[in-house]
PDB file of N, CA and C in Angstrom:
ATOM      1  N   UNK A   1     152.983  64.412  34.006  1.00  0.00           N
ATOM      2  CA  UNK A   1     152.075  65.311  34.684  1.00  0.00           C
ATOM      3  C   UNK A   1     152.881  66.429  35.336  1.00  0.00           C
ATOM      4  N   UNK A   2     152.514  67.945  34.892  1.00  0.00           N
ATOM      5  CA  UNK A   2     153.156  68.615  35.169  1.00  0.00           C
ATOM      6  C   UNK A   2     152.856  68.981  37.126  1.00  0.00           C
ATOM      7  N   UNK A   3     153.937  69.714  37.709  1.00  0.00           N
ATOM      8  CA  UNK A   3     154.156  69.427  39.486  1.00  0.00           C
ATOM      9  C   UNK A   3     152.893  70.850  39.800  1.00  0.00           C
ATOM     10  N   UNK A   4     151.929  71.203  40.085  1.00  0.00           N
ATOM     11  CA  UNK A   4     150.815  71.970  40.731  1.00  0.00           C
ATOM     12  C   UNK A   4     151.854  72.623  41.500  1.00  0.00           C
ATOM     13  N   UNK A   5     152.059  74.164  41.240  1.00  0.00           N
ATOM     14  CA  UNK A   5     152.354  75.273  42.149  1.00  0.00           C
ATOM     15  C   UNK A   5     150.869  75.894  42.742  1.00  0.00           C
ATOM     16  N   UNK A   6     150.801  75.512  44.314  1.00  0.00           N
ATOM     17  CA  UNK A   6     150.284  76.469  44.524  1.00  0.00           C
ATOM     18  C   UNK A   6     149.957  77.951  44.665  1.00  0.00           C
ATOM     19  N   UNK A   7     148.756  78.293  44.564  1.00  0.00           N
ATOM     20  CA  UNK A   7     148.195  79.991  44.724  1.00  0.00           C
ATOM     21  C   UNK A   7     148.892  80.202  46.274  1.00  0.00           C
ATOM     22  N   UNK A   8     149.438  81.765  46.452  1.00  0.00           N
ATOM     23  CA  UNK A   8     150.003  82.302  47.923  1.00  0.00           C
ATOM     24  C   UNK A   8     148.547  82.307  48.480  1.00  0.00           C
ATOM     25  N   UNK A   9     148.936  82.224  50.008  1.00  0.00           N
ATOM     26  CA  UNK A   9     147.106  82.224  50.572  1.00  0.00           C
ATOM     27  C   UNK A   9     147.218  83.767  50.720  1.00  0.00           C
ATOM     28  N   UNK A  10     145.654  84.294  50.423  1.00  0.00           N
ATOM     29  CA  UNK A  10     145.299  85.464  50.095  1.00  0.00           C
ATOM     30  C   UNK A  10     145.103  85.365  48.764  1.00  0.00           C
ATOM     31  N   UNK A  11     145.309  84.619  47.905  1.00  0.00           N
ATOM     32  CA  UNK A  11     144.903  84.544  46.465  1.00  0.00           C
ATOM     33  C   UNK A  11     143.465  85.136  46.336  1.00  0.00           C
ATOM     34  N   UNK A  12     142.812  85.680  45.498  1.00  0.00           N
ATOM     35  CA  UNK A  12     141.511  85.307  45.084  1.00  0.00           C
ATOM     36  C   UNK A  12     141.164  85.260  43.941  1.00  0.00           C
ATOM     37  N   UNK A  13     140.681  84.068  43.697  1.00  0.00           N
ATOM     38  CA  UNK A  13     140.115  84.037  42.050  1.00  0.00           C
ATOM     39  C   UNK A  13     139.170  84.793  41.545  1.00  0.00           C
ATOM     40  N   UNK A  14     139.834  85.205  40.321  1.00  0.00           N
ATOM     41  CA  UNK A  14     139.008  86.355  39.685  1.00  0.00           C
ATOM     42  C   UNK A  14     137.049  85.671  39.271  1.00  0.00           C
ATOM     43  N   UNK A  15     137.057  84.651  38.763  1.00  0.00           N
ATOM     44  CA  UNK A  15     136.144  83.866  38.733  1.00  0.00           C
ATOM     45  C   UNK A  15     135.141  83.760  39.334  1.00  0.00           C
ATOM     46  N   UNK A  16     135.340  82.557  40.439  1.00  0.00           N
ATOM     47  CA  UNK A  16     135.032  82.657  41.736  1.00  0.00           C
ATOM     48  C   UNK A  16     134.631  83.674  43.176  1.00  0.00           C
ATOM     49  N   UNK A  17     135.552  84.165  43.445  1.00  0.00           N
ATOM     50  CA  UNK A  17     135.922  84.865  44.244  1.00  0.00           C
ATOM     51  C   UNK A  17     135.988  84.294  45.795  1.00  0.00           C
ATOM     52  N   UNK A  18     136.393  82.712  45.342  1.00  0.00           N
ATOM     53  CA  UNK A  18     137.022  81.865  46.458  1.00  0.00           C
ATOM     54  C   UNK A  18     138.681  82.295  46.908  1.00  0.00           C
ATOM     55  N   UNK A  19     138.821  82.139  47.902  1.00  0.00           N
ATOM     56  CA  UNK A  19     140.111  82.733  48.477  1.00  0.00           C
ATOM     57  C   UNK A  19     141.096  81.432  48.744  1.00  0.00           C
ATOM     58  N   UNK A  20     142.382  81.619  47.992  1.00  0.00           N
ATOM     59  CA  UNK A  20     143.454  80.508  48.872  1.00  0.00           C
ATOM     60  C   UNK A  20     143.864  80.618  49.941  1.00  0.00           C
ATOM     61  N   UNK A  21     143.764  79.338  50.680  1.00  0.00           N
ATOM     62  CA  UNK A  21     144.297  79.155  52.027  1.00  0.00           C
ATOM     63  C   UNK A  21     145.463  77.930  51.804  1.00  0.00           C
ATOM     64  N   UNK A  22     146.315  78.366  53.064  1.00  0.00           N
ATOM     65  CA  UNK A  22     146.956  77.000  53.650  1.00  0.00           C
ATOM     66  C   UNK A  22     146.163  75.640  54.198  1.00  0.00           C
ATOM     67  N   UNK A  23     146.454  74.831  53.393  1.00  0.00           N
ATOM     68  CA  UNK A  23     145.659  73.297  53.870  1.00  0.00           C
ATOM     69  C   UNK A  23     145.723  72.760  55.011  1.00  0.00           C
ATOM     70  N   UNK A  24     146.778  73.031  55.574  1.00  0.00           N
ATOM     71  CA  UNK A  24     147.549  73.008  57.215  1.00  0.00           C
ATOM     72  C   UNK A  24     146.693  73.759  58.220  1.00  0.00           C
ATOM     73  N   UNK A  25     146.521  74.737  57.720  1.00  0.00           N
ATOM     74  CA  UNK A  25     145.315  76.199  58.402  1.00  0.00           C
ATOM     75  C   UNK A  25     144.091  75.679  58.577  1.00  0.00           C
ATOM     76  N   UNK A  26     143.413  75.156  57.165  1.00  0.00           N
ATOM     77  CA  UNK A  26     142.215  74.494  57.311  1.00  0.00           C
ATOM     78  C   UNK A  26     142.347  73.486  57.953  1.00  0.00           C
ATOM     79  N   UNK A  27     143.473  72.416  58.103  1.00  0.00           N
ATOM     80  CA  UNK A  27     143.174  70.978  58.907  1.00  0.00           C
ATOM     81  C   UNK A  27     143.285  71.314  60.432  1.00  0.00           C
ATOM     82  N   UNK A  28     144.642  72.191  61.198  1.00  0.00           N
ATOM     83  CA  UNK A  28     144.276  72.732  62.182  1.00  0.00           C
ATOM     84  C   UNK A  28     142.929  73.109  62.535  1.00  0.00           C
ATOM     85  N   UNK A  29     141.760  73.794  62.033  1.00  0.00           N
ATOM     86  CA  UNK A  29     141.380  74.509  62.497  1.00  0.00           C
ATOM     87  C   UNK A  29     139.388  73.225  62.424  1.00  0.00           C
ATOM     88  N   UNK A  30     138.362  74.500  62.897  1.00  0.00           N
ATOM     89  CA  UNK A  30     137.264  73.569  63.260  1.00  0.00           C
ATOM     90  C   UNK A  30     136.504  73.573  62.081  1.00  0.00           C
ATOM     91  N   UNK A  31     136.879  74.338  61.026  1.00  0.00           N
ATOM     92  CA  UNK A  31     136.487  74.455  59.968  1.00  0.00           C
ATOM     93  C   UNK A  31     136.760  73.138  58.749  1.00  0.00           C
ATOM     94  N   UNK A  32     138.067  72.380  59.605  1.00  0.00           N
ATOM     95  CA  UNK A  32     137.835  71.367  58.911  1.00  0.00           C
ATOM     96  C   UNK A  32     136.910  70.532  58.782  1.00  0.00           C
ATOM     97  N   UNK A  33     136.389  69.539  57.269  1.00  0.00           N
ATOM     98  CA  UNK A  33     134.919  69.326  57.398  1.00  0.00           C
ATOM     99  C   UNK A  33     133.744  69.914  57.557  1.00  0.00           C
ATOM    100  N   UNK A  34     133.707  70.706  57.312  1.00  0.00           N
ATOM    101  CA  UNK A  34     132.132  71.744  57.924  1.00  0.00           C
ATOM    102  C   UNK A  34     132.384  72.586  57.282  1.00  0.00           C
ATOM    103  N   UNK A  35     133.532  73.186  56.956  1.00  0.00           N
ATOM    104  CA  UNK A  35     133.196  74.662  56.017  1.00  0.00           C
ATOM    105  C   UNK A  35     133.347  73.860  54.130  1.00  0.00           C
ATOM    106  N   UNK A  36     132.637  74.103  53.557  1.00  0.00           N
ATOM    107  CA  UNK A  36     133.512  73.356  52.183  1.00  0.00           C
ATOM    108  C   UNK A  36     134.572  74.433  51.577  1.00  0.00           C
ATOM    109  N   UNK A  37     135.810  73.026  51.063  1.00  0.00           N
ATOM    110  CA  UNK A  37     137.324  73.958  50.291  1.00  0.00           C
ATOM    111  C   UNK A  37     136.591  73.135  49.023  1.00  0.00           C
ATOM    112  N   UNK A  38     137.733  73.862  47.985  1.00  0.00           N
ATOM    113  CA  UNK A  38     138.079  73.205  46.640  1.00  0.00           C
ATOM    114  C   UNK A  38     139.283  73.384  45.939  1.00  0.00           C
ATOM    115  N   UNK A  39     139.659  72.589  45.571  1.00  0.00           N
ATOM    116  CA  UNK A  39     140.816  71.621  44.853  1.00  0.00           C
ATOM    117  C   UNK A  39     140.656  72.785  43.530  1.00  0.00           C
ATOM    118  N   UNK A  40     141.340  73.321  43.288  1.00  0.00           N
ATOM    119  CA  UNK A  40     141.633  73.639  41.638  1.00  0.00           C
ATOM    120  C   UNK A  40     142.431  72.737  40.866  1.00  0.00           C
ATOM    121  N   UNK A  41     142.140  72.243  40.016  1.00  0.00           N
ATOM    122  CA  UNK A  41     142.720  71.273  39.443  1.00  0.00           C
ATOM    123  C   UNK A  41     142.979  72.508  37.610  1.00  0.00           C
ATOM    124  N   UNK A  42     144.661  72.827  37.489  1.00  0.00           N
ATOM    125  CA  UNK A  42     144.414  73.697  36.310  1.00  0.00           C
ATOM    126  C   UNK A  42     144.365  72.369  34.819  1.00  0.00           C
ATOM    127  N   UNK A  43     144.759  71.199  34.686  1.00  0.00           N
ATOM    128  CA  UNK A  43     145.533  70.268  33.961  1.00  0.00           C
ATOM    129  C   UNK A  43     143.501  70.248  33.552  1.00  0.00           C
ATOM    130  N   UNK A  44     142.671  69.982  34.762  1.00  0.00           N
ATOM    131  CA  UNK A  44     141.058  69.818  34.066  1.00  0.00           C
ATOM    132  C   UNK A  44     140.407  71.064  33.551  1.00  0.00           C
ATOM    133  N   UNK A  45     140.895  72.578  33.811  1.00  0.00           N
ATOM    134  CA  UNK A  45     140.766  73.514  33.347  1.00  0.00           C
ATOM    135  C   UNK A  45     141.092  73.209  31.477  1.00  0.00           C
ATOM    136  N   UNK A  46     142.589  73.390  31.038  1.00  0.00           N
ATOM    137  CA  UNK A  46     142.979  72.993  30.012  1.00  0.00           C
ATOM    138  C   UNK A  46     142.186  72.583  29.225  1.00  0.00           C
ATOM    139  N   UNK A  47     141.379  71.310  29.875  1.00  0.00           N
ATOM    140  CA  UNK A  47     140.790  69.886  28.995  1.00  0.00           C
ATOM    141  C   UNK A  47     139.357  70.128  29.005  1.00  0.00           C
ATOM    142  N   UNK A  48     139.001  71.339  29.515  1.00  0.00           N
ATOM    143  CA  UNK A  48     137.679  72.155  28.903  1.00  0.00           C
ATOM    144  C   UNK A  48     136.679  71.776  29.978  1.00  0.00           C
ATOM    145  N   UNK A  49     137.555  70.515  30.855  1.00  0.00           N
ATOM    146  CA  UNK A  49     136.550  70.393  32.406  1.00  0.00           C
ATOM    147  C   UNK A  49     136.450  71.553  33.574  1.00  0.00           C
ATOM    148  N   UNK A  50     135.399  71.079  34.147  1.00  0.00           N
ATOM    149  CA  UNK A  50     135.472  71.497  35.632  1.00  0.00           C
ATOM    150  C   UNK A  50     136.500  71.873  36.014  1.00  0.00           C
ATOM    151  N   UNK A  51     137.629  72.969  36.522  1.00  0.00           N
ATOM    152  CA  UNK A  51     138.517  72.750  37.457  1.00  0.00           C
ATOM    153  C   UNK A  51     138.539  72.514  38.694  1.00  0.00           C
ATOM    154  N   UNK A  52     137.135  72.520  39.176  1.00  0.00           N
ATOM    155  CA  UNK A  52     136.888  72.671  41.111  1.00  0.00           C
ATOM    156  C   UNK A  52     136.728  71.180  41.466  1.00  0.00           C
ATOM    157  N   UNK A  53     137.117  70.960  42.508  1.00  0.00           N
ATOM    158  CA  UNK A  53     136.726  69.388  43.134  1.00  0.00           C
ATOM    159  C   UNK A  53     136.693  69.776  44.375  1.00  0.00           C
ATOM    160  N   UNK A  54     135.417  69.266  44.985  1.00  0.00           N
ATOM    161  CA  UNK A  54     135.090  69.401  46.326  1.00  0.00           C
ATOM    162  C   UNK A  54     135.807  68.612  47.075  1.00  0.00           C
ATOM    163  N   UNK A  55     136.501  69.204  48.266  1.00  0.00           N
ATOM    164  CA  UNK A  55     137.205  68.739  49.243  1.00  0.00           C
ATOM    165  C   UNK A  55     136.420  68.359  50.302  1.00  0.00           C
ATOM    166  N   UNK A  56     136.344  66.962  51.015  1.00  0.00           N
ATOM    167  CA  UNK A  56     135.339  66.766  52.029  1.00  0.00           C
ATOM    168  C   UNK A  56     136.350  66.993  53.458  1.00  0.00           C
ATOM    169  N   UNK A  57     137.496  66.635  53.312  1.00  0.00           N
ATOM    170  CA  UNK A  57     138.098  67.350  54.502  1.00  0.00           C
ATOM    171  C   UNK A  57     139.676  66.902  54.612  1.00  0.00           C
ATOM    172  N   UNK A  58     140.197  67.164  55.359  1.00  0.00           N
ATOM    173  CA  UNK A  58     141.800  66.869  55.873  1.00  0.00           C
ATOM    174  C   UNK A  58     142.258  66.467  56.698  1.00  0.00           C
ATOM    175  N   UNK A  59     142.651  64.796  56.535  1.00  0.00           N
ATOM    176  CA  UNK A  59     143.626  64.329  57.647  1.00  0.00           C
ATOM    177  C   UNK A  59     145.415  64.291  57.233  1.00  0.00           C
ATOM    178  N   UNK A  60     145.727  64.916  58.752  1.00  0.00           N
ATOM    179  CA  UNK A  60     146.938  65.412  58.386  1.00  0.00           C
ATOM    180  C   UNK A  60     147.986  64.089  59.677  1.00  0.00           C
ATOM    181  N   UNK A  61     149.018  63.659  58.712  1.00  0.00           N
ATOM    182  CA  UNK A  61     149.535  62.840  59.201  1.00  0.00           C
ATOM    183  C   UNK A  61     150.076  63.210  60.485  1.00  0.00           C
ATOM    184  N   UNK A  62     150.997  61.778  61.196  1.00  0.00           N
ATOM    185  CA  UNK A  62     150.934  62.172  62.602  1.00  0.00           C
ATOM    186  C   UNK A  62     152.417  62.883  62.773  1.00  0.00           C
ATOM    187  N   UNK A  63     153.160  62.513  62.023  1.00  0.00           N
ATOM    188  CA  UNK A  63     154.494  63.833  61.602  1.00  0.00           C
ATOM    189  C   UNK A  63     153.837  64.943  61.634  1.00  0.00           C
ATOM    190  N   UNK A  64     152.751  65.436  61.089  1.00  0.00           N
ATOM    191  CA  UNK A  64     152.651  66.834  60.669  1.00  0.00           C
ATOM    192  C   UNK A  64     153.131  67.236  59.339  1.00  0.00           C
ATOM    193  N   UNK A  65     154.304  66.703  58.611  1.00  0.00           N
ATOM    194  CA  UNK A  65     154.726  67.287  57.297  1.00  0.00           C
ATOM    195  C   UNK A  65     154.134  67.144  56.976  1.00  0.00           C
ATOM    196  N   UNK A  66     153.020  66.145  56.213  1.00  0.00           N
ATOM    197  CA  UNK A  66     152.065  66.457  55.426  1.00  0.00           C
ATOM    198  C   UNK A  66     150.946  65.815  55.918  1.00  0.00           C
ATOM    199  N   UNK A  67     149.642  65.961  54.776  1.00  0.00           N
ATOM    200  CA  UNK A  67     148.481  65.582  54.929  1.00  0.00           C
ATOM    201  C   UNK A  67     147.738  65.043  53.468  1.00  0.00           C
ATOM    202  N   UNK A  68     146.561  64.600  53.944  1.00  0.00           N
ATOM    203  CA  UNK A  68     145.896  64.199  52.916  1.00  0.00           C
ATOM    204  C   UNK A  68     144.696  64.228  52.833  1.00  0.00           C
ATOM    205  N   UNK A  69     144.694  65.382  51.662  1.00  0.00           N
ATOM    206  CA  UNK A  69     143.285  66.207  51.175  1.00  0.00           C
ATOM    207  C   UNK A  69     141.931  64.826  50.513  1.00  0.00           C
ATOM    208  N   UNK A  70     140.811  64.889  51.293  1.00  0.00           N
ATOM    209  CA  UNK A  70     139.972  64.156  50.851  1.00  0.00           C
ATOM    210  C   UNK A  70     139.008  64.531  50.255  1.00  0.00           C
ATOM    211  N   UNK A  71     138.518  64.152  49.115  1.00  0.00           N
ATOM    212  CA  UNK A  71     137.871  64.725  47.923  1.00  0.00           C
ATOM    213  C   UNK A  71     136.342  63.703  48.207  1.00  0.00           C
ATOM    214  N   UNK A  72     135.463  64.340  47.741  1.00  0.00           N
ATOM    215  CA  UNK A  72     134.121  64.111  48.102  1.00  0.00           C
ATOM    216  C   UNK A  72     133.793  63.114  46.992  1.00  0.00           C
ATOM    217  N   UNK A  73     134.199  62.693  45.972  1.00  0.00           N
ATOM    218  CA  UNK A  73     134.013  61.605  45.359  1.00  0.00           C
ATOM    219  C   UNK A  73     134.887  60.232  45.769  1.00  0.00           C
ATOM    220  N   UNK A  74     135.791  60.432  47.067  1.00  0.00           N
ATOM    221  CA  UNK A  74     136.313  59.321  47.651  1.00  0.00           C
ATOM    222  C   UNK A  74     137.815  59.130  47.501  1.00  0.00           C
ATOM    223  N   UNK A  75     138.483  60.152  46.491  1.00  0.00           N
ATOM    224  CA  UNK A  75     139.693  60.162  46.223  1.00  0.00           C
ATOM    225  C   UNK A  75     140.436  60.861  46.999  1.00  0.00           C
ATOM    226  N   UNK A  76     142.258  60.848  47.314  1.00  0.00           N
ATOM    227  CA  UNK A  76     142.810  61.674  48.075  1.00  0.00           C
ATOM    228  C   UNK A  76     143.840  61.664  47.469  1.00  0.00           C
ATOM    229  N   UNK A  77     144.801  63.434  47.813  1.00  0.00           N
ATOM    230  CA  UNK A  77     145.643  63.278  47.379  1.00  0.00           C
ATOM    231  C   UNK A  77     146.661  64.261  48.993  1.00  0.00           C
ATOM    232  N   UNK A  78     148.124  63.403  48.471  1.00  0.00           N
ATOM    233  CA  UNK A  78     148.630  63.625  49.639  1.00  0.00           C
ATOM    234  C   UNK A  78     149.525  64.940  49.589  1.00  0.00           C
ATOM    235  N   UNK A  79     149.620  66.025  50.541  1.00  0.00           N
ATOM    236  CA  UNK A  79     150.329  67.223  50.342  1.00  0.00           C
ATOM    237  C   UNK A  79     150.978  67.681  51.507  1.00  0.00           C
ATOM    238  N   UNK A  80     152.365  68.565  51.099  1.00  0.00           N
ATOM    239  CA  UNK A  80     152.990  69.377  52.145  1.00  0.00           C
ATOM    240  C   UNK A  80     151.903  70.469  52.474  1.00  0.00           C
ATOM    241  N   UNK A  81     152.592  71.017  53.531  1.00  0.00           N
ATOM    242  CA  UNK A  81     152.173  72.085  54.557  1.00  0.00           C
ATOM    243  C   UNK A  81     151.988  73.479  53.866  1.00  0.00           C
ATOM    244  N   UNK A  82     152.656  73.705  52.890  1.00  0.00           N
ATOM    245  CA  UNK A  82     152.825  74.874  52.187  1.00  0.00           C
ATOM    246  C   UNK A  82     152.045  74.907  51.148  1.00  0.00           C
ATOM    247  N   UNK A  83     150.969  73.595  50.887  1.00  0.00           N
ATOM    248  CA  UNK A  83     150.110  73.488  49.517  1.00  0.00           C
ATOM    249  C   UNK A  83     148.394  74.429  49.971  1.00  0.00           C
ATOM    250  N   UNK A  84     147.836  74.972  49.083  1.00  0.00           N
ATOM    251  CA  UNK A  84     146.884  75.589  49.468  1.00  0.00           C
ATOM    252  C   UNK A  84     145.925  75.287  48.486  1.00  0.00           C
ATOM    253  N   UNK A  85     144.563  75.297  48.953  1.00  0.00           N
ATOM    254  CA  UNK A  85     143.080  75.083  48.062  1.00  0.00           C
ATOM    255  C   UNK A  85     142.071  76.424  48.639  1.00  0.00           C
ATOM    256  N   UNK A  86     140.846  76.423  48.328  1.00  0.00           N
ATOM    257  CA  UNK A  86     140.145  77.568  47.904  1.00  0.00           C
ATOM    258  C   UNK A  86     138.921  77.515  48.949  1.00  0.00           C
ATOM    259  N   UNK A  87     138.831  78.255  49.720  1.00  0.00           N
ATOM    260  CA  UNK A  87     137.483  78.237  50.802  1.00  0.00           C
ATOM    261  C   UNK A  87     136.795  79.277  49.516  1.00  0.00           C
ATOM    262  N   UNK A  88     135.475  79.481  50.379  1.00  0.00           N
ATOM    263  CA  UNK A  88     134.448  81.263  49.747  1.00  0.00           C
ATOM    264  C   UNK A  88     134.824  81.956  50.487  1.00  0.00           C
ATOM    265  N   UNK A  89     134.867  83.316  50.452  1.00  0.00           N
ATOM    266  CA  UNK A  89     135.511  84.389  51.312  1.00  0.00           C
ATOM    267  C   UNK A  89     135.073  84.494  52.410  1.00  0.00           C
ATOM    268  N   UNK A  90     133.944  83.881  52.667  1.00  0.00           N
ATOM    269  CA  UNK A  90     132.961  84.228  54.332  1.00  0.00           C
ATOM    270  C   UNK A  90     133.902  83.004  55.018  1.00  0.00           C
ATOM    271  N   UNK A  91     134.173  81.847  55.109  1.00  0.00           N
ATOM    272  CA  UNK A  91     135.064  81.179  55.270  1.00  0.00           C
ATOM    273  C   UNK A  91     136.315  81.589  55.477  1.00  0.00           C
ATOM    274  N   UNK A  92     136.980  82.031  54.380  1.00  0.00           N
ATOM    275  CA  UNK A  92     138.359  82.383  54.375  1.00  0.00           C
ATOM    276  C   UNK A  92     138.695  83.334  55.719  1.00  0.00           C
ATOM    277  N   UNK A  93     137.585  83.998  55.702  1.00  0.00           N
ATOM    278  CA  UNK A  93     137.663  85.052  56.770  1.00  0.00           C
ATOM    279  C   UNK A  93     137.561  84.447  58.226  1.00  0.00           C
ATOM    280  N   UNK A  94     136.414  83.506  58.004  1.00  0.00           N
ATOM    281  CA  UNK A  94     136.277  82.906  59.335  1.00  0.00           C
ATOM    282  C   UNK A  94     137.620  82.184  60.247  1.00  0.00           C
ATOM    283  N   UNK A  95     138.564  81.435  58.885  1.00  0.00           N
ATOM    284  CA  UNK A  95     139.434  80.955  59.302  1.00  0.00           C
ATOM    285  C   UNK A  95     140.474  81.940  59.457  1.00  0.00           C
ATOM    286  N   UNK A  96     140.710  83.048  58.721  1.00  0.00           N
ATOM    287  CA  UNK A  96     141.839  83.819  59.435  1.00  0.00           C
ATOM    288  C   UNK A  96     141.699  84.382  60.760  1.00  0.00           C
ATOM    289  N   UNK A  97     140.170  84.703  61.022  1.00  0.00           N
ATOM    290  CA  UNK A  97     139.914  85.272  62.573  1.00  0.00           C
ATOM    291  C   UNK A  97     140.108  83.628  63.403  1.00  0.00           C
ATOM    292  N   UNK A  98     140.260  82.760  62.809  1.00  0.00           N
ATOM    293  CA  UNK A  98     140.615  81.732  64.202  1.00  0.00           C
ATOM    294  C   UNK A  98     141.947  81.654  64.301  1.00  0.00           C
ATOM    295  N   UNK A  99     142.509  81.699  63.202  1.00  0.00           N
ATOM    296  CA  UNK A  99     143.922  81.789  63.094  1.00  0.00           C
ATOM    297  C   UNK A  99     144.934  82.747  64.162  1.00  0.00           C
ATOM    298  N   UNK A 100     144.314  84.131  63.732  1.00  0.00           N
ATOM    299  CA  UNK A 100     144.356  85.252  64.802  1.00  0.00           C
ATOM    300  C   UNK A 100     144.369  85.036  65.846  1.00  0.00           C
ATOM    301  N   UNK A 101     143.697  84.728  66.134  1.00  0.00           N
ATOM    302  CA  UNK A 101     143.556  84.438  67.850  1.00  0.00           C
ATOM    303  C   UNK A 101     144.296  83.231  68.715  1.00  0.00           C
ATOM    304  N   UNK A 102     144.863  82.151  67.966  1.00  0.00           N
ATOM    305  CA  UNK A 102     145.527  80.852  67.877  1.00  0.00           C
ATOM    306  C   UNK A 102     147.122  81.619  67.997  1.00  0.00           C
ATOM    307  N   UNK A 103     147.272  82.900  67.284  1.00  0.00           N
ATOM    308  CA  UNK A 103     148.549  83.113  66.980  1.00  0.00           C
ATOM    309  C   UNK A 103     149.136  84.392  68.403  1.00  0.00           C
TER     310      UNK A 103
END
């Protein structure tokens, strides 16, 4: 299985027009749980599936290096700080203006 490079946050998919964020950003913030992200998965793109998987939210370990993205069908997968998934832009925005103000 090839290693998932994430999108830089500010990405936006041409597609979509969901925006990448930092997963760290979203678990910090109040948007975790309540706003919906998604998982691009490119390996289910390829295979003629779905690439999106709904993210139900993020618990981020008590180190802080990483966390673990929880997927709305019950699955998780565990990631560094620097990995990013896909809010909608009204979101994306919401979370950079909390960000802003945090910073």
């Amino acid at each position: 299985m090839a290693r998932q490079e994430p999108k830089q946050p500010g990405y936006v998919c041409p597609m979509t027009g969901r925006v990448a964020v930092l997963v760290k950003d979203y678990a910090d913030s109040d948007l975790n749980g309540d706003a919906p992200a998604y998982w691009f998965n490119p390996e289910a793109e390829g295979w003629g599936m779905d690439p999106w998987k709904l993210v139900e939210g993020v618990d981020p370990h008590a180190q802080g290096s990483s966390m673990d993205v929880c997927f709305a069908d019950g699955s998780s997968k565990t990631v560094g700080p620097l990995m990013t998934f896909f809010l909608t832009k009204t979101d994306a925005a919401r979370l950079a203006a909390v960000r802003g103000r945090q910073e």
